[in-house]
Protein backbone atom coordinates (compact mmCIF):
# COMPACT_ATOMS: atom_id res chain seq x y z
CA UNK A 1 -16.69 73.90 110.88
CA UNK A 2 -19.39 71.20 109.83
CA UNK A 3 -18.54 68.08 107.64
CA UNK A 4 -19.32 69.02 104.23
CA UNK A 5 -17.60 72.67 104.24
CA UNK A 6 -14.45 70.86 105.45
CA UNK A 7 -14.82 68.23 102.59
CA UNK A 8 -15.37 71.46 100.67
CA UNK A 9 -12.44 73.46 101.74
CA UNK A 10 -10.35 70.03 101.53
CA UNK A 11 -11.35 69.38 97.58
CA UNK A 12 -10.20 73.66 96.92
CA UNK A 13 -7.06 72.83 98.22
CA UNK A 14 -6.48 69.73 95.94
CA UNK A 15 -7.59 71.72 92.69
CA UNK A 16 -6.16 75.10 93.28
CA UNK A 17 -2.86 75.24 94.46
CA UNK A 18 -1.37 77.90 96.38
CA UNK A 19 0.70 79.88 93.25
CA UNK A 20 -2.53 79.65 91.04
CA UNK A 21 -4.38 81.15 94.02
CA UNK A 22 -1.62 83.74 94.11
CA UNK A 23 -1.91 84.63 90.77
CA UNK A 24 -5.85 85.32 91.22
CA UNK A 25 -5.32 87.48 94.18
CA UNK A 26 -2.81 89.51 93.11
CA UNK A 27 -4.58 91.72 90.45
CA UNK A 28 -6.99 92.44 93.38
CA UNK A 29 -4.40 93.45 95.80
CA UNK A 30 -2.59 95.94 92.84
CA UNK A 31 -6.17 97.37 92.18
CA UNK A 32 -7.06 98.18 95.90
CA UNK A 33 -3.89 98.04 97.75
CA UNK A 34 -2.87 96.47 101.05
CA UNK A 35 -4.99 98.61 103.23
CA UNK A 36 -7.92 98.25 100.90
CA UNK A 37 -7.81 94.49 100.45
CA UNK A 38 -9.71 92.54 102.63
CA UNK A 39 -10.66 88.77 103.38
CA UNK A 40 -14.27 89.35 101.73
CA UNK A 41 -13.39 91.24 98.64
CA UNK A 42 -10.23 88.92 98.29
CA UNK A 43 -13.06 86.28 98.63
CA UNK A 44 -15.09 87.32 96.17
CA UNK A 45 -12.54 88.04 93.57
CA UNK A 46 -10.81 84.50 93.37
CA UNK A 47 -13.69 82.70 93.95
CA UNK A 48 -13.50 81.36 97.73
CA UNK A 49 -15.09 82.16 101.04
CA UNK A 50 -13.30 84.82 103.12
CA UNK A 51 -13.00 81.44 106.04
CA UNK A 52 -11.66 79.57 103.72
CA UNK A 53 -9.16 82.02 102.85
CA UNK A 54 -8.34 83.27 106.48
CA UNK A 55 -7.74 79.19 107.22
CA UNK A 56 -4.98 78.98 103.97
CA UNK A 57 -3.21 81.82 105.15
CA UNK A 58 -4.00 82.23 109.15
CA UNK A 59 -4.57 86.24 108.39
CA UNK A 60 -5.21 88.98 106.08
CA UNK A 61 -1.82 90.40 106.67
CA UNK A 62 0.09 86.72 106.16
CA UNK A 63 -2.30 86.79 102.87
CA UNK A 64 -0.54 89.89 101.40
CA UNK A 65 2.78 88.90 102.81
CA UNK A 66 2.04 85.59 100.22
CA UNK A 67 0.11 87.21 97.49
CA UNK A 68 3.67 89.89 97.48
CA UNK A 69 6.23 87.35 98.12
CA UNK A 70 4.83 85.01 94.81
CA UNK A 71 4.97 88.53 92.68
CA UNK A 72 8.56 88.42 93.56
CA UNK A 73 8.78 85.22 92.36
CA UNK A 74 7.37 86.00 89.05
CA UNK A 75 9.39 88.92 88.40
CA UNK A 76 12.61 86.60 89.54
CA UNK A 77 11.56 84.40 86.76
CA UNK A 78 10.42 86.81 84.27
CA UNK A 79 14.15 88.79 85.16
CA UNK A 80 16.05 85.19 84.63
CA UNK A 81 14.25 84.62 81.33
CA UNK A 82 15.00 88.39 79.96
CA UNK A 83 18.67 87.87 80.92
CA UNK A 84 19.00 84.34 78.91
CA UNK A 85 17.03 86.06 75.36
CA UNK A 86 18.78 89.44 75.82
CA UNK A 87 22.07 89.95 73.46
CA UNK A 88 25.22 90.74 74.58
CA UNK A 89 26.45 94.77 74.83
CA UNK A 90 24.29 98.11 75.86
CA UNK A 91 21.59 97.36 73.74
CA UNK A 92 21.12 93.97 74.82
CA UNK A 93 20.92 95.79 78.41
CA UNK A 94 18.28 97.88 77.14
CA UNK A 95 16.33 95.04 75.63
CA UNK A 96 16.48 93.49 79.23
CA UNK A 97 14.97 95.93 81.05
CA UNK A 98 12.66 96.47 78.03
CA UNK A 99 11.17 93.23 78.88
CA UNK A 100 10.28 94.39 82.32
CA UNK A 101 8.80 97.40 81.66
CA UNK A 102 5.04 97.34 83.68
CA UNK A 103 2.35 95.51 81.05
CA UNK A 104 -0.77 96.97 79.82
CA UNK A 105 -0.97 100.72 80.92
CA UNK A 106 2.74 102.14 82.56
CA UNK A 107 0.85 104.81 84.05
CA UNK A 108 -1.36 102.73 86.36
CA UNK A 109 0.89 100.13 86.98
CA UNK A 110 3.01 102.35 88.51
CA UNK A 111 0.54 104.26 90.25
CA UNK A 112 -0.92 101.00 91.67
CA UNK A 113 2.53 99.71 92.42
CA UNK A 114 3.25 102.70 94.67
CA UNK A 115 1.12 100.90 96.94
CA UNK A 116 3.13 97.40 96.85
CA UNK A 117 6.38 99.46 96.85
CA UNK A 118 5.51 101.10 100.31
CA UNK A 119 4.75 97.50 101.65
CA UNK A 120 7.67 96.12 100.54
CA UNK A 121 9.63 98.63 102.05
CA UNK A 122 7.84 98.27 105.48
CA UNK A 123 8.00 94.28 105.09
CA UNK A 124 11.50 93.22 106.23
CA UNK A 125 11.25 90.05 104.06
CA UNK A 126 9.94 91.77 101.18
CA UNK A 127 12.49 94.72 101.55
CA UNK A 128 15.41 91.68 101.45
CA UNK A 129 13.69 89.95 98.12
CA UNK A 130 13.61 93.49 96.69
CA UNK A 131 17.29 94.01 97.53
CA UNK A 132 18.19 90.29 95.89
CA UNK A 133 16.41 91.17 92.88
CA UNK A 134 18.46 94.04 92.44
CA UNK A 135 21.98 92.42 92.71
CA UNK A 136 21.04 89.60 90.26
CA UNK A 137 19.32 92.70 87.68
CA UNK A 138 22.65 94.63 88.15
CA UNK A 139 25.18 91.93 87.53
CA UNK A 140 23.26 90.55 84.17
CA UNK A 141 23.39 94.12 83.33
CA UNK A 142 27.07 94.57 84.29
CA UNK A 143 28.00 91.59 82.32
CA UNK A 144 26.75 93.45 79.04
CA UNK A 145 28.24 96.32 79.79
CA UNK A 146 31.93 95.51 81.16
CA UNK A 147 34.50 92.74 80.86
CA UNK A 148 35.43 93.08 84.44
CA UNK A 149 32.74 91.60 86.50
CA UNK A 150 33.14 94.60 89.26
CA UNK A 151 33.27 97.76 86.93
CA UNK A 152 30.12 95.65 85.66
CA UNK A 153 28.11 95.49 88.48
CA UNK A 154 28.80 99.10 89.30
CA UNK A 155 27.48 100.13 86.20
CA UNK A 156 24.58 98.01 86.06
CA UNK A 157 23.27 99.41 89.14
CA UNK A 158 23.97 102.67 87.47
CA UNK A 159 22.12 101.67 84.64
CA UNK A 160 18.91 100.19 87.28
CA UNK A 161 18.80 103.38 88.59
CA UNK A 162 18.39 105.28 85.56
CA UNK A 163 15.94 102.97 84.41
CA UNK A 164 13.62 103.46 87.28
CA UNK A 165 14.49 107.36 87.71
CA UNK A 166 12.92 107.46 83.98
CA UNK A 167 10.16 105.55 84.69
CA UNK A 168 9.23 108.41 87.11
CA UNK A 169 9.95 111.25 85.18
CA UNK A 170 7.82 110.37 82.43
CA UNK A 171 5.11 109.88 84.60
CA UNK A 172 5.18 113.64 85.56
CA UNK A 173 6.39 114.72 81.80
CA UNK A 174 4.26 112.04 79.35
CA UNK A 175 6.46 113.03 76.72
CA UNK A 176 5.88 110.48 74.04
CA UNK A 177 5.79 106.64 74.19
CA UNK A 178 6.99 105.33 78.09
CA UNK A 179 9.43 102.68 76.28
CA UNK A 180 10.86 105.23 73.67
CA UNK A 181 11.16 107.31 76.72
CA UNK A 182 12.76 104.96 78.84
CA UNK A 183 15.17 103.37 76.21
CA UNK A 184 16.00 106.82 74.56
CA UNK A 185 17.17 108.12 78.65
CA UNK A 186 19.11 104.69 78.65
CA UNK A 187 20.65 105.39 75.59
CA UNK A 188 21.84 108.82 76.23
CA UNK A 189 23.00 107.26 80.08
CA UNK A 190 25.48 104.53 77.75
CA UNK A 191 26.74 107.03 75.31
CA UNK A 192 27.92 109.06 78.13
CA UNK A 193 29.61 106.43 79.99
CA UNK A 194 31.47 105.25 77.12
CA UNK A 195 32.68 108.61 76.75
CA UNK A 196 33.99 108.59 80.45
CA UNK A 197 34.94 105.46 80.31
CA UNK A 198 37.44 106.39 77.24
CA UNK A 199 38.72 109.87 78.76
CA UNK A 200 39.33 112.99 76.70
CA UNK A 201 41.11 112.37 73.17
């Protein structure tokens, strides 16, 4: 590498960090997926050489491994910030996940995020982040659901997975709105466990 593309590389590093660079890449890497996303086009799209890329991150595959680990991050924090604004009880649970429901257009975020899912399941570190996630969503859910902190938990994983099991049926039904869809299956799930929950009359 010559003098002035290392003072180059050198004065990226100062201005962009590493999270903001993140950020950039990861909208690339949900439009064209692990396999499709390479040094060049990751390049391109954030506005660096792919060498100066492949030096920040030693590989394409530790670049993806960053780009999905600093996602998880974000949806940590977005999670954390849901669970301080959302009100106590069922409907406060709702709210929660309401405020992670995919932005922009459900159906191709979760068509796009098909792609991330199936590399965070191969990823051993991004399988564990994905499992971490879940016991902190499940016990701020438990807590509006249950005074006792284990029937809580049980039930907020419950209520996770019919939250997510929704999120895939109406992408084969489409019937109606995805968040009237979503909250009215969540809904229906919390009526039902009440009712178990208080026994026959």
């Amino acid at each position: 590498m010559n003098k002035q593309l290392l003072i180059q590389v050198m004065a990226r590093r100062k201005t962009v960090s590493d999270d903001d660079l993140l950020d950039r890449l990861l909208p690339v890497l949900t439009a064209h997926g692990p396999d499709g996303l390479t040094l060049a086009l990751a390049g391109a799209a954030a506005g660096f050489s792919a060498a100066t890329l492949l030096q920040r991150f030693r590989s394409r595959e530790a670049m993806i491994e960053a780009i999905l680990l600093r996602a998880w991050d974000r949806l940590d924090a977005t999670t954390a910030a849901a669970d301080n604004a959302a009100p106590d009880g069922p409907e406060g649970a709702i709210a929660l996940l309401g405020e992670l429901m995919p932005m922009g257009s459900v159906d191709t975020a979760m068509t796009d995020g098909l792609l991330l899912l199936r590399e965070d399941f191969r990823n051993p570190m991004l399988r564990q982040r994905g499992a971490a996630w879940g016991e902190r969503l499940a016990t701020a859910l438990g807590r509006r659901l249950a005074p006792d902190p284990v029937e809580g938990k049980r039930l907020g994983w419950q209520m996770a997975q019919v939250w997510q099991g929704a999120l895939i049926w109406w992408a084969f039904t489409r019937e109606g709105d995805a968040a009237a869809y979503v909250s009215g299956a969540l809904r229906a799930w919390c009526r039902s466990t009440a009712g178990l929950r208080r026994g026959p009359h």
